[in-house]
C-alpha atoms as a PDB file:
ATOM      1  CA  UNK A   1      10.692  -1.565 -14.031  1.00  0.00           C
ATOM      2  CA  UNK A   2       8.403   1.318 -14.379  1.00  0.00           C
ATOM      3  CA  UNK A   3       7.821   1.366 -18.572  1.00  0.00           C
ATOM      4  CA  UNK A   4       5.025   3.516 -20.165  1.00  0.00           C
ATOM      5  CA  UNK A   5       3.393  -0.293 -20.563  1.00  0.00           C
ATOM      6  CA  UNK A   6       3.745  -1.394 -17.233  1.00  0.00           C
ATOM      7  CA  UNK A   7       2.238   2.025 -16.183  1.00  0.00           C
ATOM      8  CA  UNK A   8      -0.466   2.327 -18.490  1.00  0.00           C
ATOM      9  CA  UNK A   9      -1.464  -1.505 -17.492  1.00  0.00           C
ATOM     10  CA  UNK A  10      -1.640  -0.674 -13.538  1.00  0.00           C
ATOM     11  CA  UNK A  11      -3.517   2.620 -13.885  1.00  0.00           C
ATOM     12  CA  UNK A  12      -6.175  -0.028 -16.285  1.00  0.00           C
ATOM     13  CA  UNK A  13      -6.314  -1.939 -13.557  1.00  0.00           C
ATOM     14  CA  UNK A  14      -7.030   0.461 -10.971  1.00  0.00           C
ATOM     15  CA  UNK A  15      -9.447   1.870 -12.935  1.00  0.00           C
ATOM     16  CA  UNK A  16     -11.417  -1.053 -13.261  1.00  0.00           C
ATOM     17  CA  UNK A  17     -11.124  -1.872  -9.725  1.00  0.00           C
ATOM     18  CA  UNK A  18     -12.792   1.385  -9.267  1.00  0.00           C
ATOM     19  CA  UNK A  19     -15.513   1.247 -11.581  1.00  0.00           C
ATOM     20  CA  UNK A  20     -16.622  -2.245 -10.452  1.00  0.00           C
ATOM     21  CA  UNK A  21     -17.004  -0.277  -6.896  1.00  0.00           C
ATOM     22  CA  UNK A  22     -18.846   2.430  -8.408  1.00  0.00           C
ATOM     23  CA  UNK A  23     -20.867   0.028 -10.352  1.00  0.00           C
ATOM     24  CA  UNK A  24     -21.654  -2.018  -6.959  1.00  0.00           C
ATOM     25  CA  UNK A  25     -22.201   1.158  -5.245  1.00  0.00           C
ATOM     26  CA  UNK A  26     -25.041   2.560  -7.589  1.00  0.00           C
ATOM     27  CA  UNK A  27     -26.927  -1.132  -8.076  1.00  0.00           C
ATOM     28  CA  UNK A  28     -26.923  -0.319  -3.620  1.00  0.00           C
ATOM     29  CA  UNK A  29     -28.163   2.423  -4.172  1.00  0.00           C
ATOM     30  CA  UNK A  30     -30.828   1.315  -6.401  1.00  0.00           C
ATOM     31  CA  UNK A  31     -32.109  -1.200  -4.427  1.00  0.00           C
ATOM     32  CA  UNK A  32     -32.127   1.310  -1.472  1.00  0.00           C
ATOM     33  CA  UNK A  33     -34.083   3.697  -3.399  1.00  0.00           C
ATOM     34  CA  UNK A  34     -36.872   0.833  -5.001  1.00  0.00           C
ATOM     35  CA  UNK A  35     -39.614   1.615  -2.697  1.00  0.00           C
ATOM     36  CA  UNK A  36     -39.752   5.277  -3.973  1.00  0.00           C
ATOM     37  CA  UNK A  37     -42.266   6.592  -6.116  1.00  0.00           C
ATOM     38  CA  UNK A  38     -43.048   9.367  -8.527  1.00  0.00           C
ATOM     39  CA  UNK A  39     -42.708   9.538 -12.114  1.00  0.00           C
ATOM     40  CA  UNK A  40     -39.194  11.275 -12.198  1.00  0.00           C
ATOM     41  CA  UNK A  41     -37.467   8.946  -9.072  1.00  0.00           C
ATOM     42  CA  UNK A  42     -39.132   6.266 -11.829  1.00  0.00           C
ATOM     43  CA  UNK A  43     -37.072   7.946 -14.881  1.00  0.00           C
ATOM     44  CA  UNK A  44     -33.989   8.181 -12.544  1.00  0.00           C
ATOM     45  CA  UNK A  45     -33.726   4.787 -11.872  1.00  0.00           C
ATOM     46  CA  UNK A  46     -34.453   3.917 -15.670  1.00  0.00           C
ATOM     47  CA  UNK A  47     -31.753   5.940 -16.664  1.00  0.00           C
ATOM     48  CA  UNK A  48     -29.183   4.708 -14.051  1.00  0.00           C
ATOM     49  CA  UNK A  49     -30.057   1.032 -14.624  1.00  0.00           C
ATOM     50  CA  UNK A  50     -29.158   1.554 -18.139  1.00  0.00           C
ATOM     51  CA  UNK A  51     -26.254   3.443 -17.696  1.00  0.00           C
ATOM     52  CA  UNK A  52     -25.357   0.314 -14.972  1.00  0.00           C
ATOM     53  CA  UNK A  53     -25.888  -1.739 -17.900  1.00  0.00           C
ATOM     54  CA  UNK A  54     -23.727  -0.033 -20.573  1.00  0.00           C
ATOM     55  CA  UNK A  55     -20.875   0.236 -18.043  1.00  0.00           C
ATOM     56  CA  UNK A  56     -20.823  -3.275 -17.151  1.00  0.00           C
ATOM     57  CA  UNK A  57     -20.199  -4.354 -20.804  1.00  0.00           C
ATOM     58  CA  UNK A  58     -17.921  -1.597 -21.242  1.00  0.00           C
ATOM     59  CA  UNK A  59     -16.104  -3.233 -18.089  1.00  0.00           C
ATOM     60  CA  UNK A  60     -16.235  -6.483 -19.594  1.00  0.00           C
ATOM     61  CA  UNK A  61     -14.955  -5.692 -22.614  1.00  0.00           C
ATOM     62  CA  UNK A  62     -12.099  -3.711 -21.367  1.00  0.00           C
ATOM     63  CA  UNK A  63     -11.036  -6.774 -18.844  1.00  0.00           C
ATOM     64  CA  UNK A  64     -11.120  -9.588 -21.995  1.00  0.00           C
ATOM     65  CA  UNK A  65      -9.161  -7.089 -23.740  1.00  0.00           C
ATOM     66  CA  UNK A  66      -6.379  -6.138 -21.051  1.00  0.00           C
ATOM     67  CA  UNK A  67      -6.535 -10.099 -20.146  1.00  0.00           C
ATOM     68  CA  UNK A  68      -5.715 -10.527 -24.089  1.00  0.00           C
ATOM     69  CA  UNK A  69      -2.577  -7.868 -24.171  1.00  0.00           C
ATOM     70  CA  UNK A  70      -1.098  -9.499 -21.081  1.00  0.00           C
ATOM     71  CA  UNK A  71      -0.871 -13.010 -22.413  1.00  0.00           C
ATOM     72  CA  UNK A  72       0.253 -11.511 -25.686  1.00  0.00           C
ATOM     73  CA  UNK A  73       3.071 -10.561 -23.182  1.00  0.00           C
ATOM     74  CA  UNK A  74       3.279 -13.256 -21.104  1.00  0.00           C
ATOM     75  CA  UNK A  75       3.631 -15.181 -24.471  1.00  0.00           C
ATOM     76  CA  UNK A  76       6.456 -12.861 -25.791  1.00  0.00           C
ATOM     77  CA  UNK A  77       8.725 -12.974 -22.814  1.00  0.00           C
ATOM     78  CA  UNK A  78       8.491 -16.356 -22.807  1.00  0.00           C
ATOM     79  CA  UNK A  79       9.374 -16.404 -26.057  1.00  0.00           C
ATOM     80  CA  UNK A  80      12.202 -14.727 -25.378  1.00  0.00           C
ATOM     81  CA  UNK A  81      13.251 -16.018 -22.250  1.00  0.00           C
ATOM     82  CA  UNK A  82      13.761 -19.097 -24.352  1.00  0.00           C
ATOM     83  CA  UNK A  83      15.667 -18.145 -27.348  1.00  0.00           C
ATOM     84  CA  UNK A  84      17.785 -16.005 -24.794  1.00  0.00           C
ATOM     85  CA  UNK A  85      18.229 -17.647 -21.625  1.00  0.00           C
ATOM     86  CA  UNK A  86      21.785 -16.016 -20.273  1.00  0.00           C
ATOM     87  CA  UNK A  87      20.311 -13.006 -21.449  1.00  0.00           C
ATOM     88  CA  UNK A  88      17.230 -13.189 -19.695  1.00  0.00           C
ATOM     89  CA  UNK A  89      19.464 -14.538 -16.389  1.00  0.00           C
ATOM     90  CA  UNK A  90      21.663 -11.360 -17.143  1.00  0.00           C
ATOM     91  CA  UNK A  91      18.664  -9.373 -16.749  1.00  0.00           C
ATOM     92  CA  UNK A  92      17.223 -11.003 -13.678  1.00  0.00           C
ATOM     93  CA  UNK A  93      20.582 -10.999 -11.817  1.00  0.00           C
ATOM     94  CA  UNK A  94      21.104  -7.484 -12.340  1.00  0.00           C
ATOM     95  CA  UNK A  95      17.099  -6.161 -11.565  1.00  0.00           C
ATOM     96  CA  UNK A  96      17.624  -8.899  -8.160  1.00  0.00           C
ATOM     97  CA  UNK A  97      20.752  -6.697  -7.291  1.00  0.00           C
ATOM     98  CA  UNK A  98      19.287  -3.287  -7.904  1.00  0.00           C
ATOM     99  CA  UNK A  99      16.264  -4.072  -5.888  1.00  0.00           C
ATOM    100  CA  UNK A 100      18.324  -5.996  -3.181  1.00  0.00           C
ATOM    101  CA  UNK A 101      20.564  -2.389  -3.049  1.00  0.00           C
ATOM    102  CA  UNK A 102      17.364  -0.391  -3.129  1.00  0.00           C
ATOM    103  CA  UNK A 103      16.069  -3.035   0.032  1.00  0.00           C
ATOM    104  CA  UNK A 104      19.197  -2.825   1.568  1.00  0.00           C
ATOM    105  CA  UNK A 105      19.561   1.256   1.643  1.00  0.00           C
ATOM    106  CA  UNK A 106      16.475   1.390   4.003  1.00  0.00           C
END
């Protein structure tokens, strides 16, 4: 299903994805660009190095916490899975039929 979680979780995801690029992409780009000179090429780099370096912990922390919220899930379905197991069969039979209808339409 497609809840304001799951949602919010994916587009996380994706966004990290795309900042590890972009932080790949400029320490490239930095190493391209070593063998310049010149005081403000040298206050450039300086500025994007650190920036490099605040993003990556930013990254970081942003990963340990979505890793954290998703075994806080994990734990809580299992959780539930267990204390309601023909519910939790209910559930899976009906989503497997919806999708398998949804499959079976194309």
């Amino acid at each position: 299903m497609n809840t304001p979680e799951a949602v919010e979780r994916v587009s996380k995801e994706k966004l990290m994805e795309d900042l590890k690029v972009v932080v790949t992409d400029a320490e490239e780009l930095l190493k391209a660009t070593a063998s310049q000179t010149g005081e403000r090429i040298a206050a450039a780099r300086t500025k994007a190095e650190e920036s490099l370096r605040v993003a990556r912990v930013r990254l970081a922390d942003a990963q340990a916490a979505l890793v954290e919220k998703t075994k806080i899930a994990a734990k809580a379905t299992d959780e539930y899975v267990h204390e309601n197991p023909w519910k939790a069969v209910g559930i899976a039979a009906v989503a497997g039929l919806l999708l398998g209808a949804l499959i079976s339409r194309r």
